[in-house]
Protein backbone atom coordinates (compact mmCIF):
# COMPACT_ATOMS: atom_id res chain seq x y z
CA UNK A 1 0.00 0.00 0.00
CA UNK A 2 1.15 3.40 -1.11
CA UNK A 3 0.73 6.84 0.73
CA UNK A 4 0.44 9.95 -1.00
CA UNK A 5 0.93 13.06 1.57
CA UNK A 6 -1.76 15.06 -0.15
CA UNK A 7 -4.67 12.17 0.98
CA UNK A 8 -5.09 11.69 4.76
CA UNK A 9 -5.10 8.14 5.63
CA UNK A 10 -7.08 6.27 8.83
CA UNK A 11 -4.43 5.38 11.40
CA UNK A 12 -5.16 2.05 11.07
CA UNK A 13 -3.51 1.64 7.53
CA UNK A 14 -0.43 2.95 8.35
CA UNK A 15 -0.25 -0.95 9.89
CA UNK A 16 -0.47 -2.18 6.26
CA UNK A 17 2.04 0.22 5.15
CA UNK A 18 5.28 -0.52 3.87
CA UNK A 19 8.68 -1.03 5.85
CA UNK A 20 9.49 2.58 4.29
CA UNK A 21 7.46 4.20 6.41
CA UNK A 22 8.60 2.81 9.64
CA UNK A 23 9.83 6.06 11.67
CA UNK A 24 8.03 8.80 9.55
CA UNK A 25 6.24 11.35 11.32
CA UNK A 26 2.21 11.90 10.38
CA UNK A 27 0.47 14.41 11.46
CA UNK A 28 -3.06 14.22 12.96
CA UNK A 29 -5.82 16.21 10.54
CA UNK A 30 -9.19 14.40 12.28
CA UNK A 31 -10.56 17.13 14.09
CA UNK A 32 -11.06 15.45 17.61
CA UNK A 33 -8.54 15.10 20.86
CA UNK A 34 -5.59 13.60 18.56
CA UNK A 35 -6.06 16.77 16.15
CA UNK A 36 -2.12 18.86 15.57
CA UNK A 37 -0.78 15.60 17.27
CA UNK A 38 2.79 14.17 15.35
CA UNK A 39 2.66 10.21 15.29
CA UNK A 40 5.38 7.76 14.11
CA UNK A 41 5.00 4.03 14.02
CA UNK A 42 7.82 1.98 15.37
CA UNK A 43 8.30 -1.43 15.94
CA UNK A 44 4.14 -1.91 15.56
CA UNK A 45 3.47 1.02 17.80
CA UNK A 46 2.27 4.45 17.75
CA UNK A 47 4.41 7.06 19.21
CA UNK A 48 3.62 10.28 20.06
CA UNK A 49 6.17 12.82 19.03
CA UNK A 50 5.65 15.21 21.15
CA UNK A 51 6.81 13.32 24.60
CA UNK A 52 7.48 10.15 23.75
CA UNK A 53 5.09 7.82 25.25
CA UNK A 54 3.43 5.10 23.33
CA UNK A 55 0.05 6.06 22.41
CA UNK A 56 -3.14 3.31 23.14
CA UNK A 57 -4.71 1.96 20.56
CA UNK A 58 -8.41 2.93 20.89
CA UNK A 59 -11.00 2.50 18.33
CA UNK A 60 -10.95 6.40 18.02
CA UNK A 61 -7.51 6.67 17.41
CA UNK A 62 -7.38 3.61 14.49
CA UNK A 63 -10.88 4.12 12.92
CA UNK A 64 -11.93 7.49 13.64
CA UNK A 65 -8.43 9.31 13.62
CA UNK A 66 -6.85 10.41 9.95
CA UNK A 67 -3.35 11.54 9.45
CA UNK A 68 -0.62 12.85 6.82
CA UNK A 69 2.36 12.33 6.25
CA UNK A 70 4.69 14.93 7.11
CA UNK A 71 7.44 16.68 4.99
CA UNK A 72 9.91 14.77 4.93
CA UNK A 73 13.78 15.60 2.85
CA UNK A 74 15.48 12.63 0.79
CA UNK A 75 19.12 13.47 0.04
CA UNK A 76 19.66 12.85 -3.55
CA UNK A 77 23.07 13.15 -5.81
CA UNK A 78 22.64 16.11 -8.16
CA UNK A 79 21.00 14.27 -11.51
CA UNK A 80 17.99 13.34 -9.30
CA UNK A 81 17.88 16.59 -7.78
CA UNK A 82 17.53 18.20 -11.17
CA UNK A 83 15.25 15.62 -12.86
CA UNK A 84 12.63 16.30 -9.86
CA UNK A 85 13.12 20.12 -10.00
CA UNK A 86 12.39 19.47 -13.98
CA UNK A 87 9.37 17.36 -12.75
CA UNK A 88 8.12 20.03 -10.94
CA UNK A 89 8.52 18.66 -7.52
CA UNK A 90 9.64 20.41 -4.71
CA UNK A 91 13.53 20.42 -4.03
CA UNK A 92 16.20 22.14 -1.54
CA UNK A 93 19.86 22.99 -1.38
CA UNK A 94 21.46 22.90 1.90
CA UNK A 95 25.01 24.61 2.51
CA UNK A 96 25.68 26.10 5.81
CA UNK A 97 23.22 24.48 7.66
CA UNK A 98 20.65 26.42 5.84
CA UNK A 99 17.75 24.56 3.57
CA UNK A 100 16.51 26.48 0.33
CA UNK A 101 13.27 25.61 -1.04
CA UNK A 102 13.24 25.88 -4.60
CA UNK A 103 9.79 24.69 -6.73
CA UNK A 104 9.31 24.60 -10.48
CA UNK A 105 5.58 25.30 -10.01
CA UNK A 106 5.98 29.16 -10.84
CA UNK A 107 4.73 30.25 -14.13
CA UNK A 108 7.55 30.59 -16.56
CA UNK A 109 8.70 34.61 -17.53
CA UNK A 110 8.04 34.90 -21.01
CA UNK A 111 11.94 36.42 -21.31
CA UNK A 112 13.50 33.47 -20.05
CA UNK A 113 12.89 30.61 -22.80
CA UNK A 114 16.39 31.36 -24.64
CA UNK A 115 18.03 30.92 -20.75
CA UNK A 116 15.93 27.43 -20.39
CA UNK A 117 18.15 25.67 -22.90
CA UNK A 118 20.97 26.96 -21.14
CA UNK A 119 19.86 25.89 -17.41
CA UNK A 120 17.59 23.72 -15.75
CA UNK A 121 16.90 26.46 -13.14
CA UNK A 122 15.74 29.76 -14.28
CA UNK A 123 18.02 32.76 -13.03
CA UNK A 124 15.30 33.76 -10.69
CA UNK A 125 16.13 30.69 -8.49
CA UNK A 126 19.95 30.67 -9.47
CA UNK A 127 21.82 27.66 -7.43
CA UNK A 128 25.39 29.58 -6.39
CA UNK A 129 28.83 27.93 -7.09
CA UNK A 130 29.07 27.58 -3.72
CA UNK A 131 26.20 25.62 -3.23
CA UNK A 132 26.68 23.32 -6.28
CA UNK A 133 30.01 22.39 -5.14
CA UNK A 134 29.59 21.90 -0.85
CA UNK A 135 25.95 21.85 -0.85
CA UNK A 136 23.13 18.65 -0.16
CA UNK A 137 20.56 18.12 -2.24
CA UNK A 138 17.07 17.26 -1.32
CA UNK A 139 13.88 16.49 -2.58
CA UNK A 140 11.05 17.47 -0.37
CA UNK A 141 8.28 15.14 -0.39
């Protein structure tokens, strides 16, 4: 089973989930006492993220009780990072400790077409030397 971050899922199914997700943070959007909660599942249990304790298993919390998953960064080598930003997903540089969001969603500047054979990245969202050679890439999912 396959979660997409944009669809809230019951808690429940994040048992049938995949070993990928084991550790991921989801965050409560069921308006009731779990709502703005962060879960994880580990080892077959929920976790709240917030202090720690294992949370009981209560048939509001795996019926009623939806949740999404959170951001989360995947550090990719550079080809990846620029075959999502050319996919239109979102993607970050970090260098210095800092992460910069970059998305491809923005409507394209009709005086930039010549510069999009020369670039992936338009030069409103130029990576810096710097950044390209010490930086991480990520792709934000």
């Amino acid at each position: 089973m396959q979660t997409i971050n944009k669809k809230p899922i019951r808690v429940m199914d994040l048992f049938n989930l995949g070993e990928e997700y084991q550790g991921k943070e989801f965050k409560v959007v069921t308006d009731n006492e779990h709502y703005g909660k962060t879960i994880a599942l580990k080892n077959g249990q929920l976790i709240n993220k917030r202090d720690g304790s294992v949370m009981a298993a209560t048939s509001d919390l795996l019926l009623n009780t939806k949740v999404r998953l959170k951001d989360a960064h995947t550090k990719v080598p550079l080809n990846e990072f620029l075959d999502a930003y050319k996919a239109g997903k979102k993607v970050g540089v970090l260098y210095k400790e800092t992460l910069r969001e970059l998305n491809n969603s923005a409507s394209k500047n009709p005086e930039e077409p010549l510069f999009g054979f020369i670039s992936v990245i338009p030069f409103n969202a130029v990576i810096t030397m710097d950044e390209l050679l010490n930086g991480e890439f990520y792709i934000i999912n």
